[in-house]
PDB file of N, CA and C in Angstrom:
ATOM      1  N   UNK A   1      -3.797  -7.816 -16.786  1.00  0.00           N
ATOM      2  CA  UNK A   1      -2.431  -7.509 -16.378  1.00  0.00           C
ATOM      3  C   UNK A   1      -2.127  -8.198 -15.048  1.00  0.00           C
ATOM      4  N   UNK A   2      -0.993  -8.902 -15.165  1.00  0.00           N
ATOM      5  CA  UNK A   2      -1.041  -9.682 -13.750  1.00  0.00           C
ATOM      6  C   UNK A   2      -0.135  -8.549 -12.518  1.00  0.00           C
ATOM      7  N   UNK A   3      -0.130  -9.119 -11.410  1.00  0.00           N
ATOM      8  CA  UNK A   3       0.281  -8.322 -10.304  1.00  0.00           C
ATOM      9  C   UNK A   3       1.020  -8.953  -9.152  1.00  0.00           C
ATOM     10  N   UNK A   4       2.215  -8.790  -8.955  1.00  0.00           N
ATOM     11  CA  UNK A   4       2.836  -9.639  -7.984  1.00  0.00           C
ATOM     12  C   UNK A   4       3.237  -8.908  -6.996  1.00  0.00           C
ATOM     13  N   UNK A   5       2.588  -9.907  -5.900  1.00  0.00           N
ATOM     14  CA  UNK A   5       2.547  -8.907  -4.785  1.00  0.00           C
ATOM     15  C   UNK A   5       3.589  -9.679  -3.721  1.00  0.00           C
ATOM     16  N   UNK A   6       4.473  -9.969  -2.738  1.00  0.00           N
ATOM     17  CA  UNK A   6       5.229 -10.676  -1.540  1.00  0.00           C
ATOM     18  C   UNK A   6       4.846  -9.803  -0.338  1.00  0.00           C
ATOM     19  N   UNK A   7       4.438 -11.165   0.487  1.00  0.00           N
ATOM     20  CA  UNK A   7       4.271 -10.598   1.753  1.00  0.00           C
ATOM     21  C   UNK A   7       5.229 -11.506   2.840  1.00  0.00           C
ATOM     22  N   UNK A   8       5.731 -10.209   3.852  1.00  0.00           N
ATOM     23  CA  UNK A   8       6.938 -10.830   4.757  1.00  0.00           C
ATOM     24  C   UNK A   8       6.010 -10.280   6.307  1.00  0.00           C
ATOM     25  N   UNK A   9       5.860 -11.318   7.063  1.00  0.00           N
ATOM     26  CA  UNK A   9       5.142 -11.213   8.251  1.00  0.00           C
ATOM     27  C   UNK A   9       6.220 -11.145   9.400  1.00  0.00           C
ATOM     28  N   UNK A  10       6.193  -9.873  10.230  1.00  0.00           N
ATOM     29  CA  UNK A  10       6.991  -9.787  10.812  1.00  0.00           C
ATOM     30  C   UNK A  10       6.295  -9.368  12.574  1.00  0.00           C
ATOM     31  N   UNK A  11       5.994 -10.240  12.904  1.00  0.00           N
ATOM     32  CA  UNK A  11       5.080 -10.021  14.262  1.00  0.00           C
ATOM     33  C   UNK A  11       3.912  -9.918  13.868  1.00  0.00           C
ATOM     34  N   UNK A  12       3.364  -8.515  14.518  1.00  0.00           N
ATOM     35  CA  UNK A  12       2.085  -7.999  14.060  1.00  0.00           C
ATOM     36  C   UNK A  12       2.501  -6.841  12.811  1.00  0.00           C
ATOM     37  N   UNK A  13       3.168  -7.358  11.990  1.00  0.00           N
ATOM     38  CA  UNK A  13       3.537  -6.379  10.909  1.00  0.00           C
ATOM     39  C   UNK A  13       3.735  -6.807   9.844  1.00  0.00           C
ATOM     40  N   UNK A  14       2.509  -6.929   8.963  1.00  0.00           N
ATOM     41  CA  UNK A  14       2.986  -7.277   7.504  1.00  0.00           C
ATOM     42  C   UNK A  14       3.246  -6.770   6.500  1.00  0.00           C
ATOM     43  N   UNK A  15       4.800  -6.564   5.582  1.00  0.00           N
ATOM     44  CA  UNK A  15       5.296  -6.298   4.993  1.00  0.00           C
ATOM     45  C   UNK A  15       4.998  -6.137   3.484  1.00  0.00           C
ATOM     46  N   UNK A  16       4.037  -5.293   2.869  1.00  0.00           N
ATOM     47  CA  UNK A  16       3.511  -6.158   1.331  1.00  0.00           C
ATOM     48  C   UNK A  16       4.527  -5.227   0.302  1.00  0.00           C
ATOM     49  N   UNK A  17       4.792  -6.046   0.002  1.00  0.00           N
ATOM     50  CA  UNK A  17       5.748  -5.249  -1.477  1.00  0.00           C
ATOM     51  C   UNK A  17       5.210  -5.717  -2.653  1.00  0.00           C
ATOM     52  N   UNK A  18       4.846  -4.246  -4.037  1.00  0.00           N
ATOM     53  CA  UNK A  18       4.573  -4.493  -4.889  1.00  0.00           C
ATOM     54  C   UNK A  18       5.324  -4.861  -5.616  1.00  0.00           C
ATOM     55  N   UNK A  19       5.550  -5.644  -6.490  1.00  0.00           N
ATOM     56  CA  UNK A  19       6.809  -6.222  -7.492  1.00  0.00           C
ATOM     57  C   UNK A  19       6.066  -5.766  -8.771  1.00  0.00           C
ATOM     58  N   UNK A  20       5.256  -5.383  -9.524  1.00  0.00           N
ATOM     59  CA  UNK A  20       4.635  -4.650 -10.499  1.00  0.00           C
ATOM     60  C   UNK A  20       4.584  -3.204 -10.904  1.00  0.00           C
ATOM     61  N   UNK A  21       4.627  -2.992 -11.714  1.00  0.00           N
ATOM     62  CA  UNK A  21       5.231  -1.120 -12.535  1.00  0.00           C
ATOM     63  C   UNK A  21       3.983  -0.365 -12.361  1.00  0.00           C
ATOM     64  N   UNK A  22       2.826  -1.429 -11.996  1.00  0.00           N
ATOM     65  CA  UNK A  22       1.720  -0.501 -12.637  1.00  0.00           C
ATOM     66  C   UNK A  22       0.504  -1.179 -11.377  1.00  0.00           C
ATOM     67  N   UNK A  23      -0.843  -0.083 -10.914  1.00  0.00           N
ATOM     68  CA  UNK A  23      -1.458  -0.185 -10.258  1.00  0.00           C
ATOM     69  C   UNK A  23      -2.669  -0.071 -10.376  1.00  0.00           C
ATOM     70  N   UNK A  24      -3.522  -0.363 -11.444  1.00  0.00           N
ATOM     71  CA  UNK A  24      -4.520   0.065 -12.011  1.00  0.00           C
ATOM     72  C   UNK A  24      -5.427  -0.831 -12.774  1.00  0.00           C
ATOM     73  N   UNK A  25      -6.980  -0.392 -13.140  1.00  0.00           N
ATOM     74  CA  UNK A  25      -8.008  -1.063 -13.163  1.00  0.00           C
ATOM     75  C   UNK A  25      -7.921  -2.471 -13.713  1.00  0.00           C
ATOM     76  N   UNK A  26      -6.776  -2.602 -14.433  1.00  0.00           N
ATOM     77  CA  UNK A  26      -6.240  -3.991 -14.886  1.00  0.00           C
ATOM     78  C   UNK A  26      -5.930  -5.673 -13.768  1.00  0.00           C
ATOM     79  N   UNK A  27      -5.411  -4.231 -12.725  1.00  0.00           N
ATOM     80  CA  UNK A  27      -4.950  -5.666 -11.761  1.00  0.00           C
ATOM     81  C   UNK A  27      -5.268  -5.161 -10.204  1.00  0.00           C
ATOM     82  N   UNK A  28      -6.199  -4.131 -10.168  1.00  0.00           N
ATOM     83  CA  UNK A  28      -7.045  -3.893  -8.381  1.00  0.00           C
ATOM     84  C   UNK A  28      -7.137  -5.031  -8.108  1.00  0.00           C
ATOM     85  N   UNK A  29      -8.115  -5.641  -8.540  1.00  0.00           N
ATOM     86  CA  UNK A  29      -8.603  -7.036  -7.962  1.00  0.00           C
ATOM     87  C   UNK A  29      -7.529  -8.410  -7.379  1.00  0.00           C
ATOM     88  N   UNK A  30      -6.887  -8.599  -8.107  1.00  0.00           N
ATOM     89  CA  UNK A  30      -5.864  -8.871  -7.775  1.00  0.00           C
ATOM     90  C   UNK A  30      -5.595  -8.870  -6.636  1.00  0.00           C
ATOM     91  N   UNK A  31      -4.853  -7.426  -6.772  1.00  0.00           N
ATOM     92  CA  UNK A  31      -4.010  -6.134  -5.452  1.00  0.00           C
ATOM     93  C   UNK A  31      -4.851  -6.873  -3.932  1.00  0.00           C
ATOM     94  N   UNK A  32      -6.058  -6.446  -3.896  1.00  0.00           N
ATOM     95  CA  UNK A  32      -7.268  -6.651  -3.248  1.00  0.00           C
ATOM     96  C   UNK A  32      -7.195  -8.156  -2.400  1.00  0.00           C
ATOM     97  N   UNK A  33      -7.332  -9.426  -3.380  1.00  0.00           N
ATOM     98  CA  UNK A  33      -6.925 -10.523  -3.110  1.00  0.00           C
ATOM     99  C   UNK A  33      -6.046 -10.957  -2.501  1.00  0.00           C
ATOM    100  N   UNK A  34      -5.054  -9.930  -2.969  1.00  0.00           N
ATOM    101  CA  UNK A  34      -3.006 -10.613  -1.867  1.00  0.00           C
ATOM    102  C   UNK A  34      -2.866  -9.702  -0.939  1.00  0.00           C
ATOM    103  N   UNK A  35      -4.019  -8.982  -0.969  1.00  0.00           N
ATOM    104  CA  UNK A  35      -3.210  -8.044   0.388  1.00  0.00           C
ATOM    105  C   UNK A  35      -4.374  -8.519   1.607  1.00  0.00           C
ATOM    106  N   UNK A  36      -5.279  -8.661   1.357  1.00  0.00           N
ATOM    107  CA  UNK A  36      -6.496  -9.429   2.378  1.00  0.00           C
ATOM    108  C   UNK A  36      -5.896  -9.864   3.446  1.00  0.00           C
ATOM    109  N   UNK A  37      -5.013 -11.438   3.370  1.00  0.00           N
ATOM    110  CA  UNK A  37      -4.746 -12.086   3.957  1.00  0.00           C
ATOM    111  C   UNK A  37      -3.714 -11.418   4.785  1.00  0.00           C
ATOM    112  N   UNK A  38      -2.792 -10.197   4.543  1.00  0.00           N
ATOM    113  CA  UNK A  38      -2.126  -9.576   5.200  1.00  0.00           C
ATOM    114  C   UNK A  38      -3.080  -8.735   6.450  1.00  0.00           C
ATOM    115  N   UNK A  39      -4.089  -7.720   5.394  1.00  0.00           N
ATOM    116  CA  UNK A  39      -5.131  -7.176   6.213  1.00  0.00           C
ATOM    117  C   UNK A  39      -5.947  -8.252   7.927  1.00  0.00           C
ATOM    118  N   UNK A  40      -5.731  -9.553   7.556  1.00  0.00           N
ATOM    119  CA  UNK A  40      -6.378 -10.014   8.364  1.00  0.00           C
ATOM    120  C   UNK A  40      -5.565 -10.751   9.698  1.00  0.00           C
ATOM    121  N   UNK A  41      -4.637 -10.778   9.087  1.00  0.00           N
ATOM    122  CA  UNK A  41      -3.540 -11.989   9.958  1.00  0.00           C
ATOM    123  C   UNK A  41      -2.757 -10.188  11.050  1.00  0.00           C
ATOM    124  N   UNK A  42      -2.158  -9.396  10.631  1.00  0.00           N
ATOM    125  CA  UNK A  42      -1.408  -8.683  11.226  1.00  0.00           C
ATOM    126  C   UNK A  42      -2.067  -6.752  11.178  1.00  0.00           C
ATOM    127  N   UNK A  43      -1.866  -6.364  12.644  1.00  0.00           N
ATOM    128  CA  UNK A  43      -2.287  -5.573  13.174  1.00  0.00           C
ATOM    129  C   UNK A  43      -1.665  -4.150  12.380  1.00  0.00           C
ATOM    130  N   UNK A  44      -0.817  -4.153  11.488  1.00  0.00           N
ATOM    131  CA  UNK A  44       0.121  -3.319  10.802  1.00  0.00           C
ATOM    132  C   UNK A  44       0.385  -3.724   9.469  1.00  0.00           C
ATOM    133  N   UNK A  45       0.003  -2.818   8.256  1.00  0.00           N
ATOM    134  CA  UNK A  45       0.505  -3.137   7.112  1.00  0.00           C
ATOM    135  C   UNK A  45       1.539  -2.083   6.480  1.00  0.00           C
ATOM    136  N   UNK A  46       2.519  -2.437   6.021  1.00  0.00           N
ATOM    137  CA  UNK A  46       3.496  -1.829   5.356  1.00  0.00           C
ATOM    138  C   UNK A  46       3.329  -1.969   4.101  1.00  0.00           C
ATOM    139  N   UNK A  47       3.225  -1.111   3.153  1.00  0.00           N
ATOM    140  CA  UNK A  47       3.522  -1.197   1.994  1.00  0.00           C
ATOM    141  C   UNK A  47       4.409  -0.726   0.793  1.00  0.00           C
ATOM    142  N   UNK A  48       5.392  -1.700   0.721  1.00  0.00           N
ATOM    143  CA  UNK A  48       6.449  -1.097  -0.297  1.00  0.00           C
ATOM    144  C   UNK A  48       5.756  -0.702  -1.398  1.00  0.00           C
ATOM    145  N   UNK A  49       6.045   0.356  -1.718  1.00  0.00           N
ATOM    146  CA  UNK A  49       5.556   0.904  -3.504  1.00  0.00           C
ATOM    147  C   UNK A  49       6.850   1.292  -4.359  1.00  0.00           C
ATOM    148  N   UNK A  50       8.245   0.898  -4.313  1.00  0.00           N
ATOM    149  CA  UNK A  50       9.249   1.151  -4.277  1.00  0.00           C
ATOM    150  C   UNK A  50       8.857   0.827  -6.494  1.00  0.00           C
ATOM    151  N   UNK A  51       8.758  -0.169  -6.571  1.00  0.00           N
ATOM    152  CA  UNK A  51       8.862  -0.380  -7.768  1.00  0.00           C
ATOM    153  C   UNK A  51       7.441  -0.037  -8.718  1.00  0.00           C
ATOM    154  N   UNK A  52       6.382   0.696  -8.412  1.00  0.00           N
ATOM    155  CA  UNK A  52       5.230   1.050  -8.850  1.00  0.00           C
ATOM    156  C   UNK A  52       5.502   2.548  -9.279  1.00  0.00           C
ATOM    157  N   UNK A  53       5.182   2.245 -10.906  1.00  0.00           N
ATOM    158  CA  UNK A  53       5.718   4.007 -11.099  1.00  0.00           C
ATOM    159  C   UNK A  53       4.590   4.189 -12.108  1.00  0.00           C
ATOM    160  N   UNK A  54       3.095   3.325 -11.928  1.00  0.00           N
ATOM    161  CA  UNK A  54       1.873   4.452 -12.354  1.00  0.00           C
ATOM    162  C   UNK A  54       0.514   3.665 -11.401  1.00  0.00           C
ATOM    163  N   UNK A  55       0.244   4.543 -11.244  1.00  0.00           N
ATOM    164  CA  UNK A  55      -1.360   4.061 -10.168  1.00  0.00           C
ATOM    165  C   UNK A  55      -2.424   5.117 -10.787  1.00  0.00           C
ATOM    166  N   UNK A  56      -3.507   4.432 -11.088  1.00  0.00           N
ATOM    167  CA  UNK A  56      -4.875   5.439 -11.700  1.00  0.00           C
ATOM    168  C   UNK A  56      -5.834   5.429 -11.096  1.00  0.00           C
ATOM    169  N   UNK A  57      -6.715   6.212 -10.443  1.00  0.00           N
ATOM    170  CA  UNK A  57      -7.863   6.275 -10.089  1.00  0.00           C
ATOM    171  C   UNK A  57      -8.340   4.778  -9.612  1.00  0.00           C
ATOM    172  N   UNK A  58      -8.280   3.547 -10.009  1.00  0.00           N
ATOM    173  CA  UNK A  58      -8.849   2.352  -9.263  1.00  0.00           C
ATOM    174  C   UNK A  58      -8.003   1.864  -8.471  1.00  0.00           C
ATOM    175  N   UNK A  59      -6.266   2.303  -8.965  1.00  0.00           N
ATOM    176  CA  UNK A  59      -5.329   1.719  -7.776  1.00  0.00           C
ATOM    177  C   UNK A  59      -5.659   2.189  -6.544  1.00  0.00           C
ATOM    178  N   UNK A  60      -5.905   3.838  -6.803  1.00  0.00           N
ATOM    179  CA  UNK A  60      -5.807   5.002  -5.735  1.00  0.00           C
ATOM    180  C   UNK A  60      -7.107   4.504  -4.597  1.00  0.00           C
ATOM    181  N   UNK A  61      -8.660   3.829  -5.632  1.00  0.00           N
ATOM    182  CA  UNK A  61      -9.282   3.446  -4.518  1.00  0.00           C
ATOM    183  C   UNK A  61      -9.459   1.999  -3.800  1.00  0.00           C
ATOM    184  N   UNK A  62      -8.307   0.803  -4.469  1.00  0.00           N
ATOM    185  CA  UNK A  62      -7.679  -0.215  -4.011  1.00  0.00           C
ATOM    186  C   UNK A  62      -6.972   0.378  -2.627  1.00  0.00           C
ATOM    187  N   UNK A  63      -6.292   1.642  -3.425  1.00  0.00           N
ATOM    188  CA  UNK A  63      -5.798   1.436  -1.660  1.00  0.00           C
ATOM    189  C   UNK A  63      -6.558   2.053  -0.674  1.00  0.00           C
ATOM    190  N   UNK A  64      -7.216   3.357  -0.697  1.00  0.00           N
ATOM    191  CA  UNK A  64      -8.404   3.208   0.298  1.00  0.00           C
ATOM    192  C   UNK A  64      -9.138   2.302   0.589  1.00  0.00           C
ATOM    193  N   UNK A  65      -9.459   1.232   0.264  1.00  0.00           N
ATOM    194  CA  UNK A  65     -10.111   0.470   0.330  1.00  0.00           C
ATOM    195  C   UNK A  65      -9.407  -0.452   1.431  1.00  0.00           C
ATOM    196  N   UNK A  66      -8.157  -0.523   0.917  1.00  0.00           N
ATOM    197  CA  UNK A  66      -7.197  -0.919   2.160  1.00  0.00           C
ATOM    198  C   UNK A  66      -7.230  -0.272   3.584  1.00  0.00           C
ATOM    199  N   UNK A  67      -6.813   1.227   3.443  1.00  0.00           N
ATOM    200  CA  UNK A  67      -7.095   1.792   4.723  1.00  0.00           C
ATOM    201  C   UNK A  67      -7.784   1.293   5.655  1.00  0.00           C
ATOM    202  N   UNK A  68      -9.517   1.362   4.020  1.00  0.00           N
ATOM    203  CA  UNK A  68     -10.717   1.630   5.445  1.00  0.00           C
ATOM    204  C   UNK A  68     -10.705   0.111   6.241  1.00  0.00           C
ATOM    205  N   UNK A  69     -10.270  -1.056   5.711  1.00  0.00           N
ATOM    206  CA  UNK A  69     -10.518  -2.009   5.881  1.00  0.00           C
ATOM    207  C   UNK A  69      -9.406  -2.589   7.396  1.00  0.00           C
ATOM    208  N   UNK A  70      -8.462  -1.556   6.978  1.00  0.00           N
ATOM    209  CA  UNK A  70      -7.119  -1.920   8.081  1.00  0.00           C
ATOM    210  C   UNK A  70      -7.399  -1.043   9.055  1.00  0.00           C
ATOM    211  N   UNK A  71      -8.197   0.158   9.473  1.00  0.00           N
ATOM    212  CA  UNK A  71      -8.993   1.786  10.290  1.00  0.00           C
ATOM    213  C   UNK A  71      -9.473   0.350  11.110  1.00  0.00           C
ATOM    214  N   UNK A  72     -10.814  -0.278  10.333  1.00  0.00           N
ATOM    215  CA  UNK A  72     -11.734  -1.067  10.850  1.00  0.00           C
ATOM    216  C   UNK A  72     -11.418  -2.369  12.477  1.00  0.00           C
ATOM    217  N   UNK A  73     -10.703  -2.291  11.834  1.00  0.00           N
ATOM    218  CA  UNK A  73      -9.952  -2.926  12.703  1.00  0.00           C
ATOM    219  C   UNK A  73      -8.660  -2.636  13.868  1.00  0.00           C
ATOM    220  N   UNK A  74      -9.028  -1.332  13.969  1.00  0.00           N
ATOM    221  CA  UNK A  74      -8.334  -0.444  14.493  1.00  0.00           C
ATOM    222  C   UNK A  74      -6.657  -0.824  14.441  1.00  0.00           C
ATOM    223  N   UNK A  75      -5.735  -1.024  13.166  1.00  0.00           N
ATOM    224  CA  UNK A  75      -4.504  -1.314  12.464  1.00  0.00           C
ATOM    225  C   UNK A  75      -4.300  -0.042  11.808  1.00  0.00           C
ATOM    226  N   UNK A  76      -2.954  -0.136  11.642  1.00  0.00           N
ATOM    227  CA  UNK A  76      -2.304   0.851  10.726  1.00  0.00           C
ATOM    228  C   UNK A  76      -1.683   0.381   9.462  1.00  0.00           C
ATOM    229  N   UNK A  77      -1.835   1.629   8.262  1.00  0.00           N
ATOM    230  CA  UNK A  77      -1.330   1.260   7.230  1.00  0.00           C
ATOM    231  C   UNK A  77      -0.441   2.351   6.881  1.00  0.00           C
ATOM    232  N   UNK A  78       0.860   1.881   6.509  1.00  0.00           N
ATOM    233  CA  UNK A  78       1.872   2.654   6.149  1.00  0.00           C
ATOM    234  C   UNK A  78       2.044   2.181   4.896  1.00  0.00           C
ATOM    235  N   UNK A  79       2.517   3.535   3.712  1.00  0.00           N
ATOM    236  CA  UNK A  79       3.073   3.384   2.565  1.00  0.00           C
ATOM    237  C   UNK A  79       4.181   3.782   2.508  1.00  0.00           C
ATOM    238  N   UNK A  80       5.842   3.240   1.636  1.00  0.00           N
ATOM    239  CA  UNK A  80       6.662   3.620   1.650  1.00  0.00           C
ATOM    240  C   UNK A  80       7.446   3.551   0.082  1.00  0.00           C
ATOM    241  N   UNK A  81       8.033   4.515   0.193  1.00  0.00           N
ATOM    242  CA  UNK A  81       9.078   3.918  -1.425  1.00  0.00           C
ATOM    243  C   UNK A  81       8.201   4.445  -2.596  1.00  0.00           C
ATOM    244  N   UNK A  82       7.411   5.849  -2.412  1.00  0.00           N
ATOM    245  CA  UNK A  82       6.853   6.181  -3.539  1.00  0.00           C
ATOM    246  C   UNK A  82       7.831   6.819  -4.734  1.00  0.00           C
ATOM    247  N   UNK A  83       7.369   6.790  -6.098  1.00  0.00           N
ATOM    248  CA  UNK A  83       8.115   7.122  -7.057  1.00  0.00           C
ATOM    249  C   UNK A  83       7.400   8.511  -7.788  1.00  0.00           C
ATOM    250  N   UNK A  84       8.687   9.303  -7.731  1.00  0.00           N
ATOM    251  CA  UNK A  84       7.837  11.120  -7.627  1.00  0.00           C
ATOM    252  C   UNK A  84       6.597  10.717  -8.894  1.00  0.00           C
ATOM    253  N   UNK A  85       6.350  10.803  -9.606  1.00  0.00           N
ATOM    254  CA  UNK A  85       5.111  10.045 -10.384  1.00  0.00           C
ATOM    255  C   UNK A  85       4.233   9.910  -9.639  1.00  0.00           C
ATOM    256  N   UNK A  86       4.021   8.863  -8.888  1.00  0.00           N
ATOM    257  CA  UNK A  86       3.226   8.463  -7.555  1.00  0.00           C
ATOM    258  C   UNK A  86       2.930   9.321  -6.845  1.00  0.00           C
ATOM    259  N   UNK A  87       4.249  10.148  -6.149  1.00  0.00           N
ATOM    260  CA  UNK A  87       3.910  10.966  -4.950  1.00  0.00           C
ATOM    261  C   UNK A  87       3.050  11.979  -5.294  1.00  0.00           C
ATOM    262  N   UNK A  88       3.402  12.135  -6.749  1.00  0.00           N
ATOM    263  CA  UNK A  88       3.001  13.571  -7.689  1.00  0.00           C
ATOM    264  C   UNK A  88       1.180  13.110  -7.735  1.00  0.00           C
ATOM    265  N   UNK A  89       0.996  12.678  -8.194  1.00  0.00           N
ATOM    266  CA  UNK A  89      -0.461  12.074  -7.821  1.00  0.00           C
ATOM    267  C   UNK A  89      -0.936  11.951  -6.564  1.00  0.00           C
ATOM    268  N   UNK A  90      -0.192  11.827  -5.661  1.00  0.00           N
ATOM    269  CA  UNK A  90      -1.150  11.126  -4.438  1.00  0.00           C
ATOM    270  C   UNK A  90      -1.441  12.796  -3.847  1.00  0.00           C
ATOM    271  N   UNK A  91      -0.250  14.189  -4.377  1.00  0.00           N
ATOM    272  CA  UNK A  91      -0.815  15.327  -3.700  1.00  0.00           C
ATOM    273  C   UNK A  91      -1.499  15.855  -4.683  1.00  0.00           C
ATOM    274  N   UNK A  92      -1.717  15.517  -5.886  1.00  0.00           N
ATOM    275  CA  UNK A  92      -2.368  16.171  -6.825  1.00  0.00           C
ATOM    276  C   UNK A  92      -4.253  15.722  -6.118  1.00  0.00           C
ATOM    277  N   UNK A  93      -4.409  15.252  -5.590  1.00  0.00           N
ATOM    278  CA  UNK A  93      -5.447  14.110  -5.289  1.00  0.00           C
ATOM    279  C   UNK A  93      -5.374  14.288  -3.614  1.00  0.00           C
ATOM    280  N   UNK A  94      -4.650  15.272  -2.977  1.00  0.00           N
ATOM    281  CA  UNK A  94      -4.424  15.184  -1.348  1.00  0.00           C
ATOM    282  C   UNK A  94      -4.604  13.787  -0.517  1.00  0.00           C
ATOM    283  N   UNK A  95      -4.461  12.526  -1.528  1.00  0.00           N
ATOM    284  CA  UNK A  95      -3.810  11.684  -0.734  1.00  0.00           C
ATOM    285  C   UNK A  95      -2.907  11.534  -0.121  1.00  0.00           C
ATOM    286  N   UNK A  96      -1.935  12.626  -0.122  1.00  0.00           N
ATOM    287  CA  UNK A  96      -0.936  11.954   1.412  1.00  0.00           C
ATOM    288  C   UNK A  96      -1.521  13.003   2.191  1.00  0.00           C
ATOM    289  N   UNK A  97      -2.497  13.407   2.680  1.00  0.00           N
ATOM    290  CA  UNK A  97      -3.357  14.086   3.584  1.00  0.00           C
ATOM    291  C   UNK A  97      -4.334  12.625   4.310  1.00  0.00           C
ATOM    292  N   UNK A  98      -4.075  11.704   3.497  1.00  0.00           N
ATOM    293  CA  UNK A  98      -4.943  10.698   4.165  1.00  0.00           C
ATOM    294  C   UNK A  98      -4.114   9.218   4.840  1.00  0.00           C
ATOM    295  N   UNK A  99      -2.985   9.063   3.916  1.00  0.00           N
ATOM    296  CA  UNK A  99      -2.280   8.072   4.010  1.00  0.00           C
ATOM    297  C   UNK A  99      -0.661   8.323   4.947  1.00  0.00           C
ATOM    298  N   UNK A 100      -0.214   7.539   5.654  1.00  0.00           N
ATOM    299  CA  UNK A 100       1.003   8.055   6.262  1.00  0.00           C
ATOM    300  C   UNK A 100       1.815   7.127   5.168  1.00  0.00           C
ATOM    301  N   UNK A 101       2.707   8.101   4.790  1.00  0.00           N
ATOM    302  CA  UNK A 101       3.648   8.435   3.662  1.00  0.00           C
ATOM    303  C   UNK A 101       5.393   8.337   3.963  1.00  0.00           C
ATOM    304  N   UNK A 102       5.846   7.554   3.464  1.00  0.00           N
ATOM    305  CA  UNK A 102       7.563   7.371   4.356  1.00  0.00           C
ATOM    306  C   UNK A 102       8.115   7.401   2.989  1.00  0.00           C
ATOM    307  N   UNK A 103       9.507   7.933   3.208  1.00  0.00           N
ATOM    308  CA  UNK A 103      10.494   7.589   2.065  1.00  0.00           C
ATOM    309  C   UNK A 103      11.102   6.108   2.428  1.00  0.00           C
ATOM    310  N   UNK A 104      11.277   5.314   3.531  1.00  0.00           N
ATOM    311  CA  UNK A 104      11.960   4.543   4.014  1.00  0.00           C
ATOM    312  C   UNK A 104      11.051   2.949   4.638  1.00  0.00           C
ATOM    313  N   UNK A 105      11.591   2.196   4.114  1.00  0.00           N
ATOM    314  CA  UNK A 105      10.986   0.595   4.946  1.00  0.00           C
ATOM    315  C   UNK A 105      11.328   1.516   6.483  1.00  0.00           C
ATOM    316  N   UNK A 106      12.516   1.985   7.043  1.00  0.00           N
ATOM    317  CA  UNK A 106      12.760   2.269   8.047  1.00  0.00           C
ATOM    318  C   UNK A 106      12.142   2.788   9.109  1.00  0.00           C
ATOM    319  N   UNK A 107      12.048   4.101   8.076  1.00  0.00           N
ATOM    320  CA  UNK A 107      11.052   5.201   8.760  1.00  0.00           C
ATOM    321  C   UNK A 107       9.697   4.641   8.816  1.00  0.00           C
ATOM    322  N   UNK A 108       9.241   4.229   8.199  1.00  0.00           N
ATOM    323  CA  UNK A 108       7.905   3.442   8.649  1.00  0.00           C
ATOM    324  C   UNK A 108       7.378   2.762   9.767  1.00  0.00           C
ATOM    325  N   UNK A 109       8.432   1.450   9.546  1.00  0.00           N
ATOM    326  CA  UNK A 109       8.438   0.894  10.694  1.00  0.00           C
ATOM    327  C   UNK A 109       8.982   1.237  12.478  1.00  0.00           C
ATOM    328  N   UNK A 110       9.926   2.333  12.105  1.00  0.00           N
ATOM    329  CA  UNK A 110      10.155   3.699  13.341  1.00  0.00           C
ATOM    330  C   UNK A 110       8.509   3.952  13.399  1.00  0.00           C
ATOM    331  N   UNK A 111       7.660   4.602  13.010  1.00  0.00           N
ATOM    332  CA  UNK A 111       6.269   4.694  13.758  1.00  0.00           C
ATOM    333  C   UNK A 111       5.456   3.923  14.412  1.00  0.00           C
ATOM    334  N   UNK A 112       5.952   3.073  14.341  1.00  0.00           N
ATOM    335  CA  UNK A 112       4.840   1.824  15.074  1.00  0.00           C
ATOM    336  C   UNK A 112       5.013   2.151  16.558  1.00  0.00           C
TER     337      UNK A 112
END
């Protein structure tokens, strides 16, 4: 399953938006691959999830995987634009106990 990911670099803030419906063991690797170069270049990752309306168990640890990798480097990762589906999972799973969680590109980038 392919996965299209855009990234918009905005200072130390890179912007990744998923353009794909779906987040899972099909296309992690992928995910993993296009978001790296964000992970490495900028001190802040944003991530639109605006158009992602299923993530399974390998998306869920794609994106920890993100975290720990963006923690490491003492950066922040923001998610935004979840779809109740999504959100519904991420508390079923007390991931937004781990992840900072925005309804808004806005509000997100307000925390920095």
């Amino acid at each position: 399953m392919e996965l299209d990911i855009e990234t918009a670099e905005d200072g130390k803030v890179a912007i990744v938006t998923i353009q794909s419906e779906n987040l899972d063991a099909g296309n992690v690797k992928k995910f993993q691959e296009n978001i790296q170069p964000a992970i490495d270049t900028s001190q802040c990752v944003v991530v639109d999830m605006r158009r992602l309306k299923f993530v399974d168990s390998s998306g869920l640890g794609s994106l920890l995987s993100t975290l720990r990798k963006v923690n490491t480097k003492q950066g922040q990762l923001k998610l935004f634009g979840m779809s109740k589906p999504v959100q519904a999972l991420f508390e079923l799973v007390r991931m937004h106990r781990i992840f900072a969680i925005y309804e808004s590109r806005e509000e997100a980038l307000a925390t920095l």
